[in-house]
N, C-alpha and C. Protein backbone atom coordinates (compact mmCIF):
# COMPACT_ATOMS: atom_id res chain seq x y z
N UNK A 1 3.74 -2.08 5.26
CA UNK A 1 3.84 -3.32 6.01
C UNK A 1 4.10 -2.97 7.46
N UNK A 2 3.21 -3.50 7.95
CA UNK A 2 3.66 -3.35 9.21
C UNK A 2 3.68 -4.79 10.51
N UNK A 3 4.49 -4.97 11.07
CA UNK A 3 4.72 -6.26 11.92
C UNK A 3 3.75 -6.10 12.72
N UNK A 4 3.33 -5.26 13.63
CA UNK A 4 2.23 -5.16 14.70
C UNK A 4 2.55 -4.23 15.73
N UNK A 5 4.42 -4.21 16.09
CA UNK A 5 4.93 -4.21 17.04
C UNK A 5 4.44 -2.68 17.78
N UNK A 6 4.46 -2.10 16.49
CA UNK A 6 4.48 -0.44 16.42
C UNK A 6 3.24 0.01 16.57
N UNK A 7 2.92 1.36 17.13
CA UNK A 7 1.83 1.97 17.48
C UNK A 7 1.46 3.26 16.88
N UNK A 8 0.51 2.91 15.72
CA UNK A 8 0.13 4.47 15.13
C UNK A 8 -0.92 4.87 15.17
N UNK A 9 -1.94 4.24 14.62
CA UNK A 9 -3.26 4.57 14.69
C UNK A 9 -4.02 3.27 15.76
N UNK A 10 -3.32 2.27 16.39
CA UNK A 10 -3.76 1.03 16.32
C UNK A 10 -4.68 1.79 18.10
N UNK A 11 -6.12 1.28 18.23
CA UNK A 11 -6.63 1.92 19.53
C UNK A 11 -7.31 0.70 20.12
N UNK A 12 -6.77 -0.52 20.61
CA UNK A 12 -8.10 -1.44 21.17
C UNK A 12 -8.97 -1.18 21.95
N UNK A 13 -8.85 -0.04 21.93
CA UNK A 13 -10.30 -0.05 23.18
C UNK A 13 -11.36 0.76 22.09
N UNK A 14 -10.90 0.74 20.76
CA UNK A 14 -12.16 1.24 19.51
C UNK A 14 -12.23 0.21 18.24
N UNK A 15 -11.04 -0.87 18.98
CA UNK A 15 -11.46 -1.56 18.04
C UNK A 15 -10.28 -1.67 16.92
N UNK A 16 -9.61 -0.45 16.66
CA UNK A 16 -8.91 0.31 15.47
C UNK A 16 -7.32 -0.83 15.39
N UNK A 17 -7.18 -1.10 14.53
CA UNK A 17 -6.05 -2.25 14.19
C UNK A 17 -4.85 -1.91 13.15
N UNK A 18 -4.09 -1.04 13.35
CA UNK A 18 -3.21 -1.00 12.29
C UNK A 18 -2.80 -2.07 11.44
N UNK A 19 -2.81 -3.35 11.65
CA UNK A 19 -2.75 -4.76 10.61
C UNK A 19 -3.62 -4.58 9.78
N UNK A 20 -4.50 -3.66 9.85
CA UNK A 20 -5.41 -3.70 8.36
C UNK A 20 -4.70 -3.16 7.36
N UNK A 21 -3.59 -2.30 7.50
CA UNK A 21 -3.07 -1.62 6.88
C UNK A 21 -1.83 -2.46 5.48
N UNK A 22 -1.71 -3.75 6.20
CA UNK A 22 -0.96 -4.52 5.87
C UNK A 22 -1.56 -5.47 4.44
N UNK A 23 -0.55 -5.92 3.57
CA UNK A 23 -1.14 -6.86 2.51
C UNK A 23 -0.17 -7.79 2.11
N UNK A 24 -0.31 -8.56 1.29
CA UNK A 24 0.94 -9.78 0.88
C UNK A 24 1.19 -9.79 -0.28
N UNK A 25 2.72 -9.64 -0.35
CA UNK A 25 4.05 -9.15 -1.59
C UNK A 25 3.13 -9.99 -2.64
N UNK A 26 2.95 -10.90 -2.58
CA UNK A 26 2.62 -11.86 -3.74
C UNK A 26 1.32 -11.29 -4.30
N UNK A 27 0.57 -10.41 -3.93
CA UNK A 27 -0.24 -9.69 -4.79
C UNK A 27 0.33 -8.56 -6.02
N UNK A 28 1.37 -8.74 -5.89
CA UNK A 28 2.63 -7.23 -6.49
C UNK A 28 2.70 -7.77 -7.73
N UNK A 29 3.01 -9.09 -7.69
CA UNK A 29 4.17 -9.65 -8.57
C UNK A 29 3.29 -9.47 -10.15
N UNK A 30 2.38 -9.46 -9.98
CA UNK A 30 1.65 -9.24 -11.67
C UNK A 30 1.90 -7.92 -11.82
N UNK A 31 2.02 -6.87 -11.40
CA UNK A 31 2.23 -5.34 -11.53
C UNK A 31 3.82 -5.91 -12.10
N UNK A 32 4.30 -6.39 -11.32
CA UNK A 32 5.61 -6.41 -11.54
C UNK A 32 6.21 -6.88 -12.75
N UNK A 33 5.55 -8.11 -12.89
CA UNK A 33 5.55 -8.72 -14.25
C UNK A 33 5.26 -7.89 -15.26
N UNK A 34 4.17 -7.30 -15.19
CA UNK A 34 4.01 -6.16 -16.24
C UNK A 34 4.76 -4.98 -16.85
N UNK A 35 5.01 -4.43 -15.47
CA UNK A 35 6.41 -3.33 -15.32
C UNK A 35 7.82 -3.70 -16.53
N UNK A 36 8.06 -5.53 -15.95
CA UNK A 36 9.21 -5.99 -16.38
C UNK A 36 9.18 -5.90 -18.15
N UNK A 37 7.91 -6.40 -18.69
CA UNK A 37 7.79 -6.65 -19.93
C UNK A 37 7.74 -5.21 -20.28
N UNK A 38 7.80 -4.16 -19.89
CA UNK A 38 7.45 -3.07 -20.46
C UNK A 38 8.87 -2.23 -20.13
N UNK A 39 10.07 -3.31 -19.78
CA UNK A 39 11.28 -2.65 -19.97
C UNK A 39 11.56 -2.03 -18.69
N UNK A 40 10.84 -1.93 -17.23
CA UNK A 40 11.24 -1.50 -16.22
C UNK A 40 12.20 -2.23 -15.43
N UNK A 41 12.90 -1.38 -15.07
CA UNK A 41 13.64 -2.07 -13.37
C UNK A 41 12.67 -2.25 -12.52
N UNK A 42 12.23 -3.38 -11.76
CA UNK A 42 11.55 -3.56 -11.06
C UNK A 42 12.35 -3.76 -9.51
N UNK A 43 12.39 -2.67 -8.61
CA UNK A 43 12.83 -2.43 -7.04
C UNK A 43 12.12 -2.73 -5.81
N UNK A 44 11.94 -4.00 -4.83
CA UNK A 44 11.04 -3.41 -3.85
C UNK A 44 11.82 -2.93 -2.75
N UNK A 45 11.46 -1.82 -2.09
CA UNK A 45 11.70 -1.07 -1.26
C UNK A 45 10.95 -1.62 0.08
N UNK A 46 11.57 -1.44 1.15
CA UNK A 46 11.07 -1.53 2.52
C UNK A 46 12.25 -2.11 3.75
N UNK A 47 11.85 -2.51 4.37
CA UNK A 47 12.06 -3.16 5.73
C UNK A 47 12.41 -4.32 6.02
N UNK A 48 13.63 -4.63 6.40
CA UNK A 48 14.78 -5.66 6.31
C UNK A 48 13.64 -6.83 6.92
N UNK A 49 12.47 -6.47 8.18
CA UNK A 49 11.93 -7.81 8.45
C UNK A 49 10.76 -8.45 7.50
N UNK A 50 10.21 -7.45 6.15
CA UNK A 50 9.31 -8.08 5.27
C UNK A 50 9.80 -9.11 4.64
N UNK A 51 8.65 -10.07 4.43
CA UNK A 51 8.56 -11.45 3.95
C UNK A 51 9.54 -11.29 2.77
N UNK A 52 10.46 -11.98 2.58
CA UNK A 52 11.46 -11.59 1.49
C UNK A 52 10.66 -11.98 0.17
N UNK A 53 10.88 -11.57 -1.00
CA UNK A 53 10.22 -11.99 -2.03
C UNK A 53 11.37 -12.49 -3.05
N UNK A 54 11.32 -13.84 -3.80
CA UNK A 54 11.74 -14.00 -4.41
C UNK A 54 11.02 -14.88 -6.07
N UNK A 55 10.85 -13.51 -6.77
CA UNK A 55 10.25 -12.98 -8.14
C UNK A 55 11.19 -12.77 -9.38
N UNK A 56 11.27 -13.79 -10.41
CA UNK A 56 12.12 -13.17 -11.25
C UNK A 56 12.23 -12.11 -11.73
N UNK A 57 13.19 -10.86 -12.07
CA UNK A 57 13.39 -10.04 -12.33
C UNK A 57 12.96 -9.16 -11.42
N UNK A 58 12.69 -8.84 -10.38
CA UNK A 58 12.46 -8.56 -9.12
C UNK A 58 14.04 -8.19 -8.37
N UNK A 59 14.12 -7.16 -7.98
CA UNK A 59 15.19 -6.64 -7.05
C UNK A 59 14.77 -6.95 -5.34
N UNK A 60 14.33 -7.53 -4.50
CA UNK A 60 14.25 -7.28 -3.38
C UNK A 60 14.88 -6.71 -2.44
N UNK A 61 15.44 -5.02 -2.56
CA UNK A 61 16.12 -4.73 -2.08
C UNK A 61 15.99 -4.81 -0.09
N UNK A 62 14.92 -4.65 -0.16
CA UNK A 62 13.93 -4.89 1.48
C UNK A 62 14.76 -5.52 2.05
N UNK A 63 14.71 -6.73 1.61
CA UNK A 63 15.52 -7.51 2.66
C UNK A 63 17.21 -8.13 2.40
N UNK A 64 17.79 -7.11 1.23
CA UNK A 64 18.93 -7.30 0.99
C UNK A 64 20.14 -7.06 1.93
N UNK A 65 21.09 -8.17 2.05
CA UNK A 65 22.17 -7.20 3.10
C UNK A 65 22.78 -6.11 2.74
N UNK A 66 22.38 -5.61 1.17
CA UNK A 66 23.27 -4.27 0.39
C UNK A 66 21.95 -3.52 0.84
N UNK A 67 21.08 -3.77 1.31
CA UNK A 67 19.84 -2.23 1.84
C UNK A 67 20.34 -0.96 2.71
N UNK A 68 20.13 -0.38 2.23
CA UNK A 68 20.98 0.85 2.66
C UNK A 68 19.51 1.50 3.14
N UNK A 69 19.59 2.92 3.49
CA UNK A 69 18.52 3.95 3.82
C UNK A 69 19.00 4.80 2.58
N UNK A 70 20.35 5.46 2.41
CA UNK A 70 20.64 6.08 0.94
C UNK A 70 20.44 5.37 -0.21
N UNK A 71 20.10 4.04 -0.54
CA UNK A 71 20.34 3.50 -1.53
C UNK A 71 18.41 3.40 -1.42
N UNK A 72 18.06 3.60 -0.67
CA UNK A 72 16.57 3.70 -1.04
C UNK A 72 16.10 4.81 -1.56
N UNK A 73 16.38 5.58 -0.68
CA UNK A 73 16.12 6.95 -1.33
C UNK A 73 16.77 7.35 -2.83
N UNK A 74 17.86 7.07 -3.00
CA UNK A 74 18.48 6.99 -4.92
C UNK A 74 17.69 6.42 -5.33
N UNK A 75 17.62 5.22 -4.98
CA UNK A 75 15.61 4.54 -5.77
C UNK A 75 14.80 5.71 -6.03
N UNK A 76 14.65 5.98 -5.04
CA UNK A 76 13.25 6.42 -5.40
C UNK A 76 13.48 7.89 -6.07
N UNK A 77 14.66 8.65 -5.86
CA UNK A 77 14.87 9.72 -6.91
C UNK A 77 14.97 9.40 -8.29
N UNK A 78 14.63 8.29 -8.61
CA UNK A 78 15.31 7.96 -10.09
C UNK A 78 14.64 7.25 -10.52
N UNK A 79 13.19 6.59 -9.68
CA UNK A 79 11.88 5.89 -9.86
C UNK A 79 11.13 6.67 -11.00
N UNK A 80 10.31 6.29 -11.81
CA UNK A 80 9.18 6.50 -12.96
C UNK A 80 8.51 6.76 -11.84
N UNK A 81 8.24 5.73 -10.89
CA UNK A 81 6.97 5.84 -9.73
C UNK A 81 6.98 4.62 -8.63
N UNK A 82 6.53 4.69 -7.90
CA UNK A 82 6.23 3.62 -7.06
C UNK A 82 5.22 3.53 -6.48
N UNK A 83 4.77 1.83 -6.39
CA UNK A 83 3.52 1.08 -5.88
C UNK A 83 3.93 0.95 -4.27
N UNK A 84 3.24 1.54 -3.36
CA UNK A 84 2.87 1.56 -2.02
C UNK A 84 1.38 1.39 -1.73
N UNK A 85 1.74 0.80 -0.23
CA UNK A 85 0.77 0.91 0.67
C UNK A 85 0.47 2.11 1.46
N UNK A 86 -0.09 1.50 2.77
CA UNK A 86 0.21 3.25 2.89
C UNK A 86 1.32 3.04 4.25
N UNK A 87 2.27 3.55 4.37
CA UNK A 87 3.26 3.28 5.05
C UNK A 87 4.01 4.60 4.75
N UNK A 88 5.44 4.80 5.42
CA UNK A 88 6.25 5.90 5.99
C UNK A 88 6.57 6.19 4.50
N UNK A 89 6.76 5.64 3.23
CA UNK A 89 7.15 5.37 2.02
C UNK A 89 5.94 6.76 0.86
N UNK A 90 4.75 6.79 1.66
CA UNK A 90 4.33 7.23 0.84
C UNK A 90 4.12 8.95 1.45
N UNK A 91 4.73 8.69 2.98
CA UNK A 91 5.20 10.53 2.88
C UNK A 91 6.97 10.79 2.06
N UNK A 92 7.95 10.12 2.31
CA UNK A 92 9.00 9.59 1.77
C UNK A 92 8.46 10.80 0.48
N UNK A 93 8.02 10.05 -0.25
CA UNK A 93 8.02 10.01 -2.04
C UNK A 93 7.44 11.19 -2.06
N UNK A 94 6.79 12.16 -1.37
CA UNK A 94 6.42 13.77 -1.31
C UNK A 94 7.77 13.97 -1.24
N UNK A 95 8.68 14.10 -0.59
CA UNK A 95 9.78 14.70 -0.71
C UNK A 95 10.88 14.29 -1.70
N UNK A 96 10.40 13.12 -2.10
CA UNK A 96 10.96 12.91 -3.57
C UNK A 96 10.43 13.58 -5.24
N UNK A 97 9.51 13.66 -4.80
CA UNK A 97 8.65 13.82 -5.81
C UNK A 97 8.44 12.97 -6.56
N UNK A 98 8.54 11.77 -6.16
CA UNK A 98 8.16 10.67 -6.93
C UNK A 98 6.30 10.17 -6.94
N UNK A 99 6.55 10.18 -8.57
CA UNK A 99 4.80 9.57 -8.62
C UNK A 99 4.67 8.18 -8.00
N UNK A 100 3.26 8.20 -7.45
CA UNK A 100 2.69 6.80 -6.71
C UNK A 100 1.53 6.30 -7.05
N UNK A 101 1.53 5.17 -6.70
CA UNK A 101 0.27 4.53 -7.01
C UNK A 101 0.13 3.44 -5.62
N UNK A 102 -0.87 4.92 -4.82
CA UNK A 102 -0.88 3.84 -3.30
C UNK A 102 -2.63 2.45 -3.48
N UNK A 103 -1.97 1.49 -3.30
CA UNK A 103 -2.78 -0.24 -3.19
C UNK A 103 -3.10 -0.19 -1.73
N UNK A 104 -4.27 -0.72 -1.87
CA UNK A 104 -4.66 -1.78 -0.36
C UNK A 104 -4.90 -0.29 0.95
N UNK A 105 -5.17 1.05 0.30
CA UNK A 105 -5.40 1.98 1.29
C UNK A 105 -7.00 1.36 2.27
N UNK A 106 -6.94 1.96 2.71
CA UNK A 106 -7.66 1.51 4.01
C UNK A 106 -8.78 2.81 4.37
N UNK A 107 -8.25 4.04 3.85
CA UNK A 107 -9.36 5.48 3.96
C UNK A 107 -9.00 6.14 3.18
N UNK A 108 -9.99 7.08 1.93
CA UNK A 108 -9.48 7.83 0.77
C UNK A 108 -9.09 8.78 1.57
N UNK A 109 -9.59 9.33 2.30
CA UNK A 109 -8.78 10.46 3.06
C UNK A 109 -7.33 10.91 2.98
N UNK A 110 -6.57 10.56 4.58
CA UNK A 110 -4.90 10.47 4.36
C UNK A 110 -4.20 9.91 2.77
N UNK A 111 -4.84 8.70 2.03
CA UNK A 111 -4.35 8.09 1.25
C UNK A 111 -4.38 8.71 0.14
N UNK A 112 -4.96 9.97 0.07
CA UNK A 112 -5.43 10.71 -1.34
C UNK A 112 -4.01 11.47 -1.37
N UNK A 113 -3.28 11.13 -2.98
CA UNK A 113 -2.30 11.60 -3.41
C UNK A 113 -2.20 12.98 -3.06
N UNK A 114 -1.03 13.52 -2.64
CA UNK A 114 -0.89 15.16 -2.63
C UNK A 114 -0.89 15.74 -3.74
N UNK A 115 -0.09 14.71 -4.65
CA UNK A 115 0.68 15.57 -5.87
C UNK A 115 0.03 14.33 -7.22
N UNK A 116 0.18 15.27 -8.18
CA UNK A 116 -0.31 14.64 -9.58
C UNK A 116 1.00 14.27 -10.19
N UNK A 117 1.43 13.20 -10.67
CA UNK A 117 0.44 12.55 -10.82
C UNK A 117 0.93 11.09 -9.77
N UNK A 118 -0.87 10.79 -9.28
CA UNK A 118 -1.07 10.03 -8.13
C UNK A 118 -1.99 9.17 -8.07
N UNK A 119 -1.93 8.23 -8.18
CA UNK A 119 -3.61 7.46 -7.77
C UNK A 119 -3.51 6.15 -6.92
N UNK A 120 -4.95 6.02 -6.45
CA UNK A 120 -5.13 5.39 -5.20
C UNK A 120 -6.14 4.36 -5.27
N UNK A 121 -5.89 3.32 -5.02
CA UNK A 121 -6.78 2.00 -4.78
C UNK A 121 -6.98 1.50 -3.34
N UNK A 122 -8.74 1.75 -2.83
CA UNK A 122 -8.88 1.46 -1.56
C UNK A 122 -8.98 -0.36 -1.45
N UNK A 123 -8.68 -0.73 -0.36
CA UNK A 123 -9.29 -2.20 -0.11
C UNK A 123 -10.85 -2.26 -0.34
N UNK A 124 -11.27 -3.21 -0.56
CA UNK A 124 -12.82 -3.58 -0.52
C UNK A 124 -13.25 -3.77 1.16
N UNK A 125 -14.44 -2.76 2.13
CA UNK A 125 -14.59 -2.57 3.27
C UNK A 125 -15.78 -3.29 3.14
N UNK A 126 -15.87 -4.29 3.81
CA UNK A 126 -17.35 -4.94 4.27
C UNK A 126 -17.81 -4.34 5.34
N UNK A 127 -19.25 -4.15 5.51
CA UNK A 127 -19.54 -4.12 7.21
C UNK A 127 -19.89 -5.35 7.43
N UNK A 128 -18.96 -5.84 8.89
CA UNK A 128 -20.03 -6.59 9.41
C UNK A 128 -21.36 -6.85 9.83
N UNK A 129 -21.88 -5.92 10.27
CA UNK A 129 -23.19 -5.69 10.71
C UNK A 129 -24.36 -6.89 9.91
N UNK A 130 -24.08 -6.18 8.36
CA UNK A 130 -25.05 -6.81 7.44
C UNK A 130 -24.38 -7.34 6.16
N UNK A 131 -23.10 -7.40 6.22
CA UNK A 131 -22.15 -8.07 5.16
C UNK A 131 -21.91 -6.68 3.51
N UNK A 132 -22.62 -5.39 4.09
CA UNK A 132 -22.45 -5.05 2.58
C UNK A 132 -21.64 -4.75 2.52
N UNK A 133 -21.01 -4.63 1.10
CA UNK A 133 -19.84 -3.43 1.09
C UNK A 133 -19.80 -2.42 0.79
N UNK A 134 -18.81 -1.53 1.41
CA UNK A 134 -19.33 -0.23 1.71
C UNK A 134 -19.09 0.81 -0.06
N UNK A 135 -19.67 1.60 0.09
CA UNK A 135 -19.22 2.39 -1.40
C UNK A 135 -18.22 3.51 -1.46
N UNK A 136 -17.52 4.02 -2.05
CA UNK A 136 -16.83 5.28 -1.97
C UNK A 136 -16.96 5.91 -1.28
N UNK A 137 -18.84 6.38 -1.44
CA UNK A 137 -19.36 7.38 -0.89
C UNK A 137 -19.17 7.19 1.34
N UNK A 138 -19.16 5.73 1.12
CA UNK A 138 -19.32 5.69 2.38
C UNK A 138 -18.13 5.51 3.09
N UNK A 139 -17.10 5.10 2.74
CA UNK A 139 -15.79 5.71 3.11
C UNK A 139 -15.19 7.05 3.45
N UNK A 140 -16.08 8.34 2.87
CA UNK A 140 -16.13 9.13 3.26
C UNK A 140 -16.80 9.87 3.80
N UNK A 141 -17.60 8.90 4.58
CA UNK A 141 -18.47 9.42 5.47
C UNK A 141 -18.68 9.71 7.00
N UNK A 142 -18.73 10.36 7.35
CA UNK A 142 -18.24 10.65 9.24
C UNK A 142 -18.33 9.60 10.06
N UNK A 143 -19.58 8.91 9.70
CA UNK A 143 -19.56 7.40 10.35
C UNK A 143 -18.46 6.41 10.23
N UNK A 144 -18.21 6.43 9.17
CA UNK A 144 -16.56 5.60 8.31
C UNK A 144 -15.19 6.30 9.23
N UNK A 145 -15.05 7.48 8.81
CA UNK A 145 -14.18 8.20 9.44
C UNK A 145 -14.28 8.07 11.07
N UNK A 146 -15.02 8.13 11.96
CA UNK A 146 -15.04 7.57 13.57
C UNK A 146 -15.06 6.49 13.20
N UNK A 147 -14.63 5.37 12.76
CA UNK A 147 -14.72 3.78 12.93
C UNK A 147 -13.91 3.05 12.03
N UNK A 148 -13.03 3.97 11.37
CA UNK A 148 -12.23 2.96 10.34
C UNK A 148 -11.15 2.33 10.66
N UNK A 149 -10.31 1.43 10.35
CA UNK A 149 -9.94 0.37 10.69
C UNK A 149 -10.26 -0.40 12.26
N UNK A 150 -11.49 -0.62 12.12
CA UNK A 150 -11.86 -1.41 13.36
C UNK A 150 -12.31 -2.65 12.81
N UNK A 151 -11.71 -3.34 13.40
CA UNK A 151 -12.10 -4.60 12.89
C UNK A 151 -12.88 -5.62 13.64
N UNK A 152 -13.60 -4.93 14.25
CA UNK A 152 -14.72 -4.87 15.02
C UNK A 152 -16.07 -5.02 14.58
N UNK A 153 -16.27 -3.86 13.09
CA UNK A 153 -17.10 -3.54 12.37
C UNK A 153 -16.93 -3.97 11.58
N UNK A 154 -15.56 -3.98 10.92
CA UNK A 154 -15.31 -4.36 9.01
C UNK A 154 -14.22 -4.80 8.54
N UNK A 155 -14.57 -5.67 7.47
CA UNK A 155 -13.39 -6.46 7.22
C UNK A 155 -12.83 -6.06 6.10
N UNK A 156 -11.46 -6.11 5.73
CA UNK A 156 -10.78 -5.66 5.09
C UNK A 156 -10.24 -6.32 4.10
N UNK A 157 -10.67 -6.25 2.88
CA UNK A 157 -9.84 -7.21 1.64
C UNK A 157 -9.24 -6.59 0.64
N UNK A 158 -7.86 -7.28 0.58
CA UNK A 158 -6.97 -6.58 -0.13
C UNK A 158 -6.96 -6.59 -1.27
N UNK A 159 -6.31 -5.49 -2.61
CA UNK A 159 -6.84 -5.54 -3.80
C UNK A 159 -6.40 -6.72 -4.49
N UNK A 160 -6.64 -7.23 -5.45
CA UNK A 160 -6.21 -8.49 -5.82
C UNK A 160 -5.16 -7.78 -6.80
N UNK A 161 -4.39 -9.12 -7.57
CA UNK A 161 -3.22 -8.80 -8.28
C UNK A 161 -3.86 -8.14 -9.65
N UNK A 162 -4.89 -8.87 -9.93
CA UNK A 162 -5.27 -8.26 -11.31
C UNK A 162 -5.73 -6.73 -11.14
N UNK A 163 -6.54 -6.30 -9.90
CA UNK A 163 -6.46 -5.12 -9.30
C UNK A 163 -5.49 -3.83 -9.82
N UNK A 164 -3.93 -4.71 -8.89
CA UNK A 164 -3.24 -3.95 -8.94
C UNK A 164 -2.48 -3.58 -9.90
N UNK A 165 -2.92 -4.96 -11.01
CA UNK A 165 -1.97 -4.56 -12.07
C UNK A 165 -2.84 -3.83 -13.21
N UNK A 166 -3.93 -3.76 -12.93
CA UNK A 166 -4.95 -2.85 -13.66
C UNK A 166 -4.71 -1.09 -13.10
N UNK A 167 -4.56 -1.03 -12.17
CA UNK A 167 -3.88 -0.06 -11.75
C UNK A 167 -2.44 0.39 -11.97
N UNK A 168 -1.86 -0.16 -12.14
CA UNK A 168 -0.12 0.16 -12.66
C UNK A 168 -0.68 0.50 -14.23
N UNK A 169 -1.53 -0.47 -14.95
CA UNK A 169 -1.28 -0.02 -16.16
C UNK A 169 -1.95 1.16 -16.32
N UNK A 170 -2.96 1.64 -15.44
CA UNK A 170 -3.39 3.15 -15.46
C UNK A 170 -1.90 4.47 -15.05
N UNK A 171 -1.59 3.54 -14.09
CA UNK A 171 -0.20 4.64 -13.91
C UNK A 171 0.80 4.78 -15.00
């Protein structure tokens, strides 16, 4: 998640928009739901200014006044795994060694798990140009790579819940 404020990859003079990077909690909550019935603690982790979520059986620690920076990290040492975007969270969890399952990536590239076990769900990339969408193959393609997140060229749609919860149940 990111507010805007911050500057990482974001380049307007190419177009390049770090808000692509971004998606909405309420796509989670079926992963979550799932998680729950299957006997998990369900934790979200992040950043005191994300949209607070309030999900039964859902911890929102994000925007709790008990959010700690240590009490995240004990999360995540003691996590089965965690569902990220791609954010500071999913270098984080290399040094946890916690398994992930990064949603809503934006380039298989950076987003490709280091460690097993890992897996990764890109957004759906339209080009504008001619409306197609792009394929795997073309996400990793040099043309993709000079031009990705520009939203200039392509639009960015985030995975849906059934998506993601088709993905948790692979994790």
């Amino acid at each position: 998640y990111k507010r805007g404020n911050e500057i990482q990859d974001t380049k307007p003079e190419n177009g390049r928009d770090d808000t692509t990077r971004n998606a909405r909690i309420e796509t989670y909550t079926l992963a979550a739901d799932q998680l729950r019935a299957r006997g998990y603690t369900v934790v979200r982790l992040g950043d005191p200014s994300m949209t607070p979520l309030n999900h039964p059986g859902v911890i929102d620690l994000a925007t709790s006044p008990g959010r700690s920076s240590l009490l995240e990290v004990y999360c995540l040492l003691r996590s089965a795994f965690i569902i990220a975007g791609e954010s500071a969270f999913v270098n984080l969890v290399y040094l946890t060694n916690t398994p992930i399952l990064l949603v809503n990536a934006t380039e298989p590239v950076s987003a490709y798990p280091v460690r097993a076990p890992g897996l990764f769900v890109t957004k759906t990339v339209i080009d504008k140009r001619d409306g197609r969408r792009l394929t795997n193959l073309d996400l990793l393609s040099p043309d993709y790579r000079r031009q990705f997140r520009d939203t200039r060229r392509y639009t960015y749609v985030d995975n849906s819940p059934e998506e993601i919860r088709e993905a948790t149940k692979e994790m």
